[in-house]
N, C-alpha and C. Protein backbone atom coordinates (compact mmCIF):
# COMPACT_ATOMS: atom_id res chain seq x y z
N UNK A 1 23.48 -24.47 -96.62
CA UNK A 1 22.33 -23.79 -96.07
C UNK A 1 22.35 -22.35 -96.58
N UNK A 2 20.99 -22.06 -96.82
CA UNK A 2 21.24 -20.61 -97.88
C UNK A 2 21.16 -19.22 -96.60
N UNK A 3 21.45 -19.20 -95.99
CA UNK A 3 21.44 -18.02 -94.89
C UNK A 3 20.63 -16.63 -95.41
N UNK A 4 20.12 -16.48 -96.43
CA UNK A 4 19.86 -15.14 -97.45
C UNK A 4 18.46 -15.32 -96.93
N UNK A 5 17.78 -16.16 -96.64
CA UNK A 5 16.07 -15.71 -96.73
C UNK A 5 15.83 -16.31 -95.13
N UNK A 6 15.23 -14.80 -94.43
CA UNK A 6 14.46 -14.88 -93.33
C UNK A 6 14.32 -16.01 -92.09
N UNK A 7 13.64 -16.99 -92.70
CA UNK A 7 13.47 -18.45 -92.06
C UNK A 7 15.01 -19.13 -91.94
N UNK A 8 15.48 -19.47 -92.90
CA UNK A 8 17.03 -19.90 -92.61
C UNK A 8 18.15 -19.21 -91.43
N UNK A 9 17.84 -17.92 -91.60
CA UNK A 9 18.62 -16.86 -90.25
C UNK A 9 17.84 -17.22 -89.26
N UNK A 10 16.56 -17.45 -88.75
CA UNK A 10 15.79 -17.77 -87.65
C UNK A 10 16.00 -19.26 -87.16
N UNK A 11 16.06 -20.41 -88.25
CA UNK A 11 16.72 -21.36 -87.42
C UNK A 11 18.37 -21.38 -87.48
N UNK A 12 19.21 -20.91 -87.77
CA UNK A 12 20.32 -20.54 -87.21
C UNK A 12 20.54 -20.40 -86.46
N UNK A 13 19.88 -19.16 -86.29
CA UNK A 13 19.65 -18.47 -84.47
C UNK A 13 19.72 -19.67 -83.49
N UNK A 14 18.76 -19.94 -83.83
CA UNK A 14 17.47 -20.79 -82.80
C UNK A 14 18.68 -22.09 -82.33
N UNK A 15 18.98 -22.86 -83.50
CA UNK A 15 20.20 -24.05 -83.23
C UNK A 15 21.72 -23.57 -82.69
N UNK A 16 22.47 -22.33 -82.52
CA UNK A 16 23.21 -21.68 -82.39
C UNK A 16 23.06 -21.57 -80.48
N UNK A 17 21.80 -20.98 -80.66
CA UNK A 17 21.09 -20.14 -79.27
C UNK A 17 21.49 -21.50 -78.08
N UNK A 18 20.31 -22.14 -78.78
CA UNK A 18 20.16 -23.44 -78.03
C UNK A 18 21.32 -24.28 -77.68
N UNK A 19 22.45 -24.53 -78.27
CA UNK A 19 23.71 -24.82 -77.18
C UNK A 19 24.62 -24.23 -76.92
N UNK A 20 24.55 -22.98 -77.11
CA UNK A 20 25.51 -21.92 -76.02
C UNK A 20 24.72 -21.48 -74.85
N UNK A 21 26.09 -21.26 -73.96
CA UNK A 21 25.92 -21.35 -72.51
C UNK A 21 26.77 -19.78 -72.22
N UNK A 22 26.57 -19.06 -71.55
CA UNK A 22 26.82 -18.07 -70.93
C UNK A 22 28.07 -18.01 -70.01
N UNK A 23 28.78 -17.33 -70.28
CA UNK A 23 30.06 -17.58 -69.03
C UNK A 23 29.78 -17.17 -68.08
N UNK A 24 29.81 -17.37 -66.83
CA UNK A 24 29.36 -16.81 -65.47
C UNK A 24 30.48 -15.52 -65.10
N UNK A 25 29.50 -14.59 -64.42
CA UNK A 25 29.74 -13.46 -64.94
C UNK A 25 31.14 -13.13 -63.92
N UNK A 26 32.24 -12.12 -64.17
CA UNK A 26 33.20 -11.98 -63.70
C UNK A 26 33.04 -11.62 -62.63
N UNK A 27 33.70 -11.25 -61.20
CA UNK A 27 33.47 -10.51 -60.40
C UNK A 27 35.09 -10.26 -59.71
N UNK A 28 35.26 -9.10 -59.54
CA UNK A 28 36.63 -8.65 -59.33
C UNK A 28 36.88 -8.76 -58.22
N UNK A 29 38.46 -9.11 -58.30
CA UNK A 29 38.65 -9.15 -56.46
C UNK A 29 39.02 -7.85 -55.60
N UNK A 30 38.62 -7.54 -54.70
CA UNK A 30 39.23 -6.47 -54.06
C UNK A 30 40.52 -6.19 -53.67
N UNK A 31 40.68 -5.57 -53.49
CA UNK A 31 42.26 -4.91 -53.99
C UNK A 31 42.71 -5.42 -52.46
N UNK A 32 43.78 -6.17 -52.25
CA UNK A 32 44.23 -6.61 -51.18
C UNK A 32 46.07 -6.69 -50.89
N UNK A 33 46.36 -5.91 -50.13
CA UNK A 33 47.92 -5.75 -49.69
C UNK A 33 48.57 -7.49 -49.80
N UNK A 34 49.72 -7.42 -49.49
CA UNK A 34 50.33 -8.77 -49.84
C UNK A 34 50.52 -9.37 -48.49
N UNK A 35 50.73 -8.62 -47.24
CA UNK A 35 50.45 -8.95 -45.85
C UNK A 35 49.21 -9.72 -45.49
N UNK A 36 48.09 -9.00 -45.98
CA UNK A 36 46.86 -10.27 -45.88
C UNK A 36 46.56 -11.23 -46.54
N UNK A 37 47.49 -11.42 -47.71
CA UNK A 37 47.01 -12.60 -48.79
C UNK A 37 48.13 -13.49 -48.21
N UNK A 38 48.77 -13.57 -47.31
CA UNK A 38 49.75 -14.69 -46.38
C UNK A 38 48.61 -14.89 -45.26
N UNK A 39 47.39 -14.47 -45.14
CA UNK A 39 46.83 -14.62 -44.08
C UNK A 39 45.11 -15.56 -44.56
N UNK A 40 45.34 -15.93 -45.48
CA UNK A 40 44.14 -16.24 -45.96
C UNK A 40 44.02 -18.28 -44.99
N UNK A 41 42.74 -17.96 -44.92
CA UNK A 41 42.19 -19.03 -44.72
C UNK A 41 42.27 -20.63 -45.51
N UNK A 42 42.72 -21.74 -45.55
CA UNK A 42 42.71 -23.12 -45.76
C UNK A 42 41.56 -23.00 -46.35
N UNK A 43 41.27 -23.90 -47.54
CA UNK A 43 40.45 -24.42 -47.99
C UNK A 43 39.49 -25.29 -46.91
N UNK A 44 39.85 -26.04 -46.28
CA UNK A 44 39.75 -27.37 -45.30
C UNK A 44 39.15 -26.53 -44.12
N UNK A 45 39.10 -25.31 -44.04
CA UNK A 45 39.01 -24.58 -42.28
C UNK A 45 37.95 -25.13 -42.36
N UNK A 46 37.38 -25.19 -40.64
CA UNK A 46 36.09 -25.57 -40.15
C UNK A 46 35.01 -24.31 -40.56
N UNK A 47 34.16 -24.63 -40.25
CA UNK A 47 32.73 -23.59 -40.64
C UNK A 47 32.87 -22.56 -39.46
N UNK A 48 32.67 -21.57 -39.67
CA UNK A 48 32.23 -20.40 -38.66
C UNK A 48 31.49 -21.14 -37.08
N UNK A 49 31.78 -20.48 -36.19
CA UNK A 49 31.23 -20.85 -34.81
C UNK A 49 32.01 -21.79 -34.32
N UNK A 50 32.67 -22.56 -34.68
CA UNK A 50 33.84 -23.85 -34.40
C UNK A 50 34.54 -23.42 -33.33
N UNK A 51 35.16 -22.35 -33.67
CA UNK A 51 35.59 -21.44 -32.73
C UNK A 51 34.88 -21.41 -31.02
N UNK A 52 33.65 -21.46 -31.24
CA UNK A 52 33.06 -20.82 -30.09
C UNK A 52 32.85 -22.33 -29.16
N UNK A 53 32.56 -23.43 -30.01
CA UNK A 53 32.12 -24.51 -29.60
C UNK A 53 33.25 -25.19 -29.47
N UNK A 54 34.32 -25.08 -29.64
CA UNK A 54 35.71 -25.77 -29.57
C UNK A 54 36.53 -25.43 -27.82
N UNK A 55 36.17 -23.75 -27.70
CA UNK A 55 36.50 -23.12 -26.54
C UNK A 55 35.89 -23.86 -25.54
N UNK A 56 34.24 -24.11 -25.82
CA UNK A 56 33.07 -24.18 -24.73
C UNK A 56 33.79 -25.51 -24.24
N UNK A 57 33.95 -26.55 -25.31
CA UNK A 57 34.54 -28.34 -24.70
C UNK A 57 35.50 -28.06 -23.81
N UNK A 58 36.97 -27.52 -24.40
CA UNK A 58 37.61 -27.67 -23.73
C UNK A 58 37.53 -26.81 -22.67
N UNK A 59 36.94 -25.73 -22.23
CA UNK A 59 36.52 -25.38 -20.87
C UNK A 59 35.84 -26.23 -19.96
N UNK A 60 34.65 -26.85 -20.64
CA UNK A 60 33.79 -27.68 -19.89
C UNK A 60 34.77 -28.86 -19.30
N UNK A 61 35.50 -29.41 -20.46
CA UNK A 61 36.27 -30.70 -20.15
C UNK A 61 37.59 -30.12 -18.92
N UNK A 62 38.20 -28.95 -18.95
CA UNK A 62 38.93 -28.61 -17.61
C UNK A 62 38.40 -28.83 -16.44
N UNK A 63 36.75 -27.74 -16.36
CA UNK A 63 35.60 -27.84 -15.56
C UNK A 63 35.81 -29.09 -14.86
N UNK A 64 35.25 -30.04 -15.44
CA UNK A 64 34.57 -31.12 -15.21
C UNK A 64 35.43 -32.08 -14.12
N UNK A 65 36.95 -31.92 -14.86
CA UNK A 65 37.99 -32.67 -14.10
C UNK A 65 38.83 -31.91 -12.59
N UNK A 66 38.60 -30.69 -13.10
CA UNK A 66 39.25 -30.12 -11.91
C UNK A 66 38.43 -29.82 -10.90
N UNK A 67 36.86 -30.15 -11.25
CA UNK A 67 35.88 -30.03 -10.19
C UNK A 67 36.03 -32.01 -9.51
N UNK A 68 35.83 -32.94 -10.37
CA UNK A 68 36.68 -34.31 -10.02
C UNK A 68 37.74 -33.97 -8.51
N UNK A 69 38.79 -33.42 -9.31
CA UNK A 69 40.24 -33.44 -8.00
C UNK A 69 39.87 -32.54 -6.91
N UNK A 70 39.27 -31.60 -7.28
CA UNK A 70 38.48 -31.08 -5.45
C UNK A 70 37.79 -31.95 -5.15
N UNK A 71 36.80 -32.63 -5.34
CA UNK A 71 35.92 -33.52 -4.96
C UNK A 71 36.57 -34.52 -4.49
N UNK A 72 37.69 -34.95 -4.81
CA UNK A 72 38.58 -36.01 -4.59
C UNK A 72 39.28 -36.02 -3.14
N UNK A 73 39.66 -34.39 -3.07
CA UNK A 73 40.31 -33.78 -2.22
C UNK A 73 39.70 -33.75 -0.94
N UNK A 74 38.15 -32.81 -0.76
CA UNK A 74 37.41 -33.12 0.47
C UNK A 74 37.08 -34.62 1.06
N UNK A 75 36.63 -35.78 0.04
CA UNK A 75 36.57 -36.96 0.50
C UNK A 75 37.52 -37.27 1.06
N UNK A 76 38.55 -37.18 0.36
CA UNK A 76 39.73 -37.33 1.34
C UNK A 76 40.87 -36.85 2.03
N UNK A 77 40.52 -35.95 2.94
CA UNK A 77 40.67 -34.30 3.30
C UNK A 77 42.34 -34.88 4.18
N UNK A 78 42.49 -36.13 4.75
CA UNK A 78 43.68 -36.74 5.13
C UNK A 78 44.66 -37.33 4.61
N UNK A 79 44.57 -37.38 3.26
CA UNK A 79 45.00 -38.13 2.54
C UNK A 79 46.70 -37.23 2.35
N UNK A 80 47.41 -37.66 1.83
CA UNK A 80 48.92 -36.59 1.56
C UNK A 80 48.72 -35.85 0.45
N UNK A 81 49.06 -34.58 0.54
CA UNK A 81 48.59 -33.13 -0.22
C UNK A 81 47.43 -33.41 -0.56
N UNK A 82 46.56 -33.78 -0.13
CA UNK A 82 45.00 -34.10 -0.24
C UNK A 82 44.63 -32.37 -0.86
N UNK A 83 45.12 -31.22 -0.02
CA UNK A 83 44.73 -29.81 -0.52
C UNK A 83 45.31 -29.48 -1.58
N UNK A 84 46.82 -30.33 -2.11
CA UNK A 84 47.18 -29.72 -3.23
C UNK A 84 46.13 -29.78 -4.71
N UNK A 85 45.26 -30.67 -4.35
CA UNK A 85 44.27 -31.26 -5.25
C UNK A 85 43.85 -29.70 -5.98
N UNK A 86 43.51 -28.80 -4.60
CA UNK A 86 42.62 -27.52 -5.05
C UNK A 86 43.41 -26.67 -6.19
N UNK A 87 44.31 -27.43 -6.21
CA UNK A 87 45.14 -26.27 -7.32
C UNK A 87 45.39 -26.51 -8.52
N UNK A 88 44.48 -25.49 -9.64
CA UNK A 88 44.04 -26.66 -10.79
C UNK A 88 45.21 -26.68 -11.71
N UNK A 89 45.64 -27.91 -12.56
CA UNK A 89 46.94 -28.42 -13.68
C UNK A 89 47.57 -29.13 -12.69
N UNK A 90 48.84 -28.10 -11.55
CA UNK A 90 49.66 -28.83 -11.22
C UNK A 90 49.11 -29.79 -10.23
N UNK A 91 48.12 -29.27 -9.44
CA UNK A 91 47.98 -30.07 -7.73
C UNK A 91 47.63 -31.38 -7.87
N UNK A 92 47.15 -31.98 -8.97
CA UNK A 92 47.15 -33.52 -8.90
C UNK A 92 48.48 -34.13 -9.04
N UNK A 93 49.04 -33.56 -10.03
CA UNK A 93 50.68 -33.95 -10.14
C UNK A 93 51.51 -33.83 -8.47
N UNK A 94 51.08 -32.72 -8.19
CA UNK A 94 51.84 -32.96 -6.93
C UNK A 94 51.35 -34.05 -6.04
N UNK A 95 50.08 -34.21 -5.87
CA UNK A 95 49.46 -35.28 -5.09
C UNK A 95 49.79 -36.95 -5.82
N UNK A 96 49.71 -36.85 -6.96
CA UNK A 96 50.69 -38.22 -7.51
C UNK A 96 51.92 -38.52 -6.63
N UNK A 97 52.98 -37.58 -6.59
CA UNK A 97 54.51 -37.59 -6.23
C UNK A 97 54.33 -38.48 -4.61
N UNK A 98 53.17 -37.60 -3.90
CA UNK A 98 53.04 -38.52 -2.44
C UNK A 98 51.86 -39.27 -2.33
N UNK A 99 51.63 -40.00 -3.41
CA UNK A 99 50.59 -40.83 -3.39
C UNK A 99 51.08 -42.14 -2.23
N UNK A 100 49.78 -42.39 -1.76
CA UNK A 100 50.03 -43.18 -0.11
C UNK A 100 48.64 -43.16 0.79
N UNK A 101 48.97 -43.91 1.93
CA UNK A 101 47.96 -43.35 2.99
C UNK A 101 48.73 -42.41 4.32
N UNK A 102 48.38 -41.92 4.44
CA UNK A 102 48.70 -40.93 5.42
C UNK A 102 48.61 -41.75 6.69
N UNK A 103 49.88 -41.70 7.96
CA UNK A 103 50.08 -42.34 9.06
C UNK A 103 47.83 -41.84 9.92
N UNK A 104 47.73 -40.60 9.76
CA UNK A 104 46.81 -40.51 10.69
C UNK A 104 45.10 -41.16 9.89
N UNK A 105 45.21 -41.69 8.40
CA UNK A 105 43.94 -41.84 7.97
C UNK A 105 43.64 -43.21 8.78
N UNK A 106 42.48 -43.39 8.88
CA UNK A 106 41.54 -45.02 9.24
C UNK A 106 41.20 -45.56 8.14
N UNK A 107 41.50 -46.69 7.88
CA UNK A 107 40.71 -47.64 6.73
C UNK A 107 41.57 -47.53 5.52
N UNK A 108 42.62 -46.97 5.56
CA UNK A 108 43.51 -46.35 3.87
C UNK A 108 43.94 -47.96 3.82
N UNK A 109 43.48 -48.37 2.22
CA UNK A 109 44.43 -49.86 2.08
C UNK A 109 45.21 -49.27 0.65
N UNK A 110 46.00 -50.06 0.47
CA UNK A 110 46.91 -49.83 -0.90
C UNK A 110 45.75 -49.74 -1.96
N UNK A 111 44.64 -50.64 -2.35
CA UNK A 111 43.86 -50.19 -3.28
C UNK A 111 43.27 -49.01 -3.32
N UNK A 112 42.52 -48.03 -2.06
CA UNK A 112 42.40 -46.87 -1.94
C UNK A 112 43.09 -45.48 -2.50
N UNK A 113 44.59 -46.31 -2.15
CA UNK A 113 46.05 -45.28 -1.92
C UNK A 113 45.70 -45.03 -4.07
N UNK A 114 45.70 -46.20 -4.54
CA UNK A 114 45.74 -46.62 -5.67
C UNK A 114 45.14 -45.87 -6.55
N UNK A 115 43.43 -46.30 -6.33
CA UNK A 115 42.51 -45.65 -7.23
C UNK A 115 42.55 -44.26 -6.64
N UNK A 116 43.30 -43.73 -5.66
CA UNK A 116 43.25 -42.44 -5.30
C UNK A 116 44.24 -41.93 -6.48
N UNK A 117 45.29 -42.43 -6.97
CA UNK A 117 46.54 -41.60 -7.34
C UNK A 117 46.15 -42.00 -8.82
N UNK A 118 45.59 -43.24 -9.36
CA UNK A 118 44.35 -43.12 -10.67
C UNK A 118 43.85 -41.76 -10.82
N UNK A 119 42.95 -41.75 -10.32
CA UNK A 119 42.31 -40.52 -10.21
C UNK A 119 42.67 -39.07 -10.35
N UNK A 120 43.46 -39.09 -9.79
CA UNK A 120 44.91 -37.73 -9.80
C UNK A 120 45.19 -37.31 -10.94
N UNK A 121 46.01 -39.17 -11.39
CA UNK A 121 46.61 -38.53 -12.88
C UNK A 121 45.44 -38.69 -13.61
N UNK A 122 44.56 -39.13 -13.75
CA UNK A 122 43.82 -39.07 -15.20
C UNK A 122 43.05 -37.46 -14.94
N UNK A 123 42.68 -36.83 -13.62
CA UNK A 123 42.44 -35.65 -13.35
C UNK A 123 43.27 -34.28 -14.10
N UNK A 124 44.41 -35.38 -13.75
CA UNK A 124 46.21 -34.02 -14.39
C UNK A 124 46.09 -33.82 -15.64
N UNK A 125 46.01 -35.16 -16.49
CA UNK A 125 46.10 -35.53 -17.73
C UNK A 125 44.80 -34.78 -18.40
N UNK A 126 43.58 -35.00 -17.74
CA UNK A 126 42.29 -34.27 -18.60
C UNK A 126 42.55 -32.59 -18.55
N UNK A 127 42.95 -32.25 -17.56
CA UNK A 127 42.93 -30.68 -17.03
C UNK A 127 43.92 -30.03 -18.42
N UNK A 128 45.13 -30.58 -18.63
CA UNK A 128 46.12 -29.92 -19.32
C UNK A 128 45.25 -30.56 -20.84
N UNK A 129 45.01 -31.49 -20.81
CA UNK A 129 44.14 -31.94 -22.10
C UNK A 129 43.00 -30.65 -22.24
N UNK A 130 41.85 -30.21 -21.61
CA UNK A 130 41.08 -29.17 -21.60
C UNK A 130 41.62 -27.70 -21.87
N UNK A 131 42.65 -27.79 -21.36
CA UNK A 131 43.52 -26.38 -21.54
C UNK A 131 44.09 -26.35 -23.07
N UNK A 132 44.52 -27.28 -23.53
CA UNK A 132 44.72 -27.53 -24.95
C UNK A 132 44.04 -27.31 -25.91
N UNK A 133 42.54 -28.38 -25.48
CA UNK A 133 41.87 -27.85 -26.51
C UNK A 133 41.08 -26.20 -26.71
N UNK A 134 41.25 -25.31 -25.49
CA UNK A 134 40.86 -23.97 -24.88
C UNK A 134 42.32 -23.10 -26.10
N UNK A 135 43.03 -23.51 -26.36
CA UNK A 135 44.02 -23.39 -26.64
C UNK A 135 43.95 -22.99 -28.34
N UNK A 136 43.40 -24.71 -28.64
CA UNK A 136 43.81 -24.87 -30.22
C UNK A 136 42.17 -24.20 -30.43
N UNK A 137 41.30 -23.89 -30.12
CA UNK A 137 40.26 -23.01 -30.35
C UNK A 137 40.61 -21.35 -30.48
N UNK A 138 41.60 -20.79 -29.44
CA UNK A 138 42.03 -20.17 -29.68
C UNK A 138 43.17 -19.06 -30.93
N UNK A 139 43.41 -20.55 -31.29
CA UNK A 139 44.68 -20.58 -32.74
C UNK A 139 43.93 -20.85 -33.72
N UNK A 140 42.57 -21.70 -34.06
CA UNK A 140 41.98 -22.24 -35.07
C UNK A 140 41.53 -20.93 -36.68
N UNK A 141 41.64 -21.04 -37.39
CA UNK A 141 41.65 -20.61 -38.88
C UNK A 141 40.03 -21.08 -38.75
N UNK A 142 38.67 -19.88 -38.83
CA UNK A 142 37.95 -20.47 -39.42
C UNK A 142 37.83 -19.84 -40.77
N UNK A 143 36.73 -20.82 -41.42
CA UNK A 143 36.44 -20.12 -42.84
C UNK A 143 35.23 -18.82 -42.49
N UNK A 144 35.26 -18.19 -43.31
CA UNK A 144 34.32 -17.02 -43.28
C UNK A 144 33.08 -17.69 -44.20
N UNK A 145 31.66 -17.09 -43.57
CA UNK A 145 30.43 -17.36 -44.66
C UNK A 145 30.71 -17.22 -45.67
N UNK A 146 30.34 -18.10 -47.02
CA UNK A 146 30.50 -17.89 -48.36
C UNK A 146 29.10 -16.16 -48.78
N UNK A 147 29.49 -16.00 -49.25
CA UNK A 147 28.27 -14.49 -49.67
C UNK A 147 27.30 -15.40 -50.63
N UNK A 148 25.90 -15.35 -50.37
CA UNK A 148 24.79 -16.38 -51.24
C UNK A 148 24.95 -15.93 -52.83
N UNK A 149 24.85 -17.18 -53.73
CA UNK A 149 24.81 -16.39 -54.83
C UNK A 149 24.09 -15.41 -55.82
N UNK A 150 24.62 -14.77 -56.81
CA UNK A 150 23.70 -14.37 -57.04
C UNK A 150 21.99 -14.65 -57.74
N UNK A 151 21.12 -14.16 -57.25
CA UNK A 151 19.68 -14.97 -57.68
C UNK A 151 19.42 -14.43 -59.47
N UNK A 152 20.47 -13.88 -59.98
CA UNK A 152 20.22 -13.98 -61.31
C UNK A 152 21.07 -13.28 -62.07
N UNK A 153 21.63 -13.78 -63.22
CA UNK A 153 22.54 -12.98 -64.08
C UNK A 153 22.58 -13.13 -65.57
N UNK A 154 22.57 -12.13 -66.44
CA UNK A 154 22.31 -11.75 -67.47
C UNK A 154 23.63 -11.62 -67.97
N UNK A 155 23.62 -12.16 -69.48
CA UNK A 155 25.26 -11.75 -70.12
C UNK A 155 24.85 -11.29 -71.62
N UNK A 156 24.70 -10.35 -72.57
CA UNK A 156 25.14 -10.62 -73.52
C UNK A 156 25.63 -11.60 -74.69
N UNK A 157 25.38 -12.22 -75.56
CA UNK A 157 25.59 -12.54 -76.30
C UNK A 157 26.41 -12.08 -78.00
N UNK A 158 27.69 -12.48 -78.54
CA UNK A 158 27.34 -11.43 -79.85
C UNK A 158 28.51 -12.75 -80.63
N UNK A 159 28.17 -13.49 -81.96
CA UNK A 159 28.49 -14.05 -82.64
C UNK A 159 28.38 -13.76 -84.19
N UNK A 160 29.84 -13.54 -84.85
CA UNK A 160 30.02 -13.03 -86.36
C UNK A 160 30.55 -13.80 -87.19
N UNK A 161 30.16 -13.88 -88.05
CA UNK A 161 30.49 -14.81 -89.32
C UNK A 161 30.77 -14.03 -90.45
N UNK A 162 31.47 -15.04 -91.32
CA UNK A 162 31.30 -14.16 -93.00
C UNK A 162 30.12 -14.04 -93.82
N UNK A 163 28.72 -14.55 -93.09
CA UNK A 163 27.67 -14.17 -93.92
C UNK A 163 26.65 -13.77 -92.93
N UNK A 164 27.48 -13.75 -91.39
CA UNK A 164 26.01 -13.40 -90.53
C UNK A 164 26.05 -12.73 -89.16
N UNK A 165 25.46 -12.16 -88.41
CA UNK A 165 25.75 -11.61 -87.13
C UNK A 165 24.76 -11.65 -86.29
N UNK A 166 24.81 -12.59 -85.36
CA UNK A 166 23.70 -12.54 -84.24
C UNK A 166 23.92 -11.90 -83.16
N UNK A 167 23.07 -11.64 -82.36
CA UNK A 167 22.99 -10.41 -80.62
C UNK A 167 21.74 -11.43 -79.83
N UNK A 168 22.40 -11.77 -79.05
CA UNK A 168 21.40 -12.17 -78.23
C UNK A 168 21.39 -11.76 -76.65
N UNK A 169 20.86 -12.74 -75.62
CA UNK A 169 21.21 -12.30 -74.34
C UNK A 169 20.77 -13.84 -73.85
N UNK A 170 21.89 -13.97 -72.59
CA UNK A 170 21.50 -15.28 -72.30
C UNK A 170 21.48 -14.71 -71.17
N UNK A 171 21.06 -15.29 -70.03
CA UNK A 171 21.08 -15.88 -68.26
C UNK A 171 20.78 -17.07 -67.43
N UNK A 172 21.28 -16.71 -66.20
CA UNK A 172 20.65 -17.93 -65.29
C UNK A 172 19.20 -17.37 -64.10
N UNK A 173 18.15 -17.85 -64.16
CA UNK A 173 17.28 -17.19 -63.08
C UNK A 173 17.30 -18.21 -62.37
């Protein structure tokens, strides 16, 4: 190909142009101590707000159960440590230990005594379960917003040969 006359340098260009691609443009990292680069975020972290909605469950889910074992408690205000109920984590556990009917209740049968002390522990079990997850919301790694990219970037171009030198400019819009 004779590169010397006009038209020949223009499709050069042109076939040259047309499959080069632009390197995406550098962007430097900010200068960061070695204390916070042990502190960086998992690839895998959850999305932003996780945090907030992770707290809300396991509050709600404490809520929910330790409002259960009071409720449990007034129905059955005779029952043995029937009041320990009011005391939220341990008081179902304690009310397990004397699970029973109480000499002064009317109508207590062993199935009562039963689904009463059911109740207890799966009450115990959700409460410290709710506190957990109040917990691991507390400890959770989220990721930070990614920054949007940029809406356009321009690079330079510059390619030399032994018979030729092109300048161009490429981008992405």
């Amino acid at each position: 190909m004779n590169l010397r006359s006009p038209a020949s340098c223009i499709l050069a260009t042109l076939s040259l142009a047309s499959s080069a691609q632009a390197e995406p443009p550098i962007q430097a990292e900010p200068a960061v101590s070695t204390s916070a680069k042990a502190e960086t975020v998992p690839a895998e972290a959850p999305p932003p707000g996780t945090r907030g909605t992770l707290a809300l469950t396991g509050g709600l889910v404490f809520a929910g159960w330790y409002g259960l074992a009071i409720a449990e408690s007034y129905a059955y205000p005779k029952a043995p440590e029937a009041s320990s109920l009011r005391i939220p984590v341990v008081g179902p556990w304690m009310t397990i230990a004397k699970a029973g009917c109480a000499p002064e209740e009317s109508g207590c049968t062993t199935a009562i005594a039963v689904i009463r002390a059911v109740v207890a522990g799966v009450s115990a079990v959700a409460q410290v379960g709710g506190l957990a997850v109040v917990a691991e919301a507390a400890l959770l790694p989220s990721a930070r917003p990614k920054p949007p990219p940029p809406k356009a970037s321009v690079a330079p171009m510059f390619s030399a040969g032994p018979n030729n030198v092109m300048l161009g400019v490429s981008g992405a819009f």
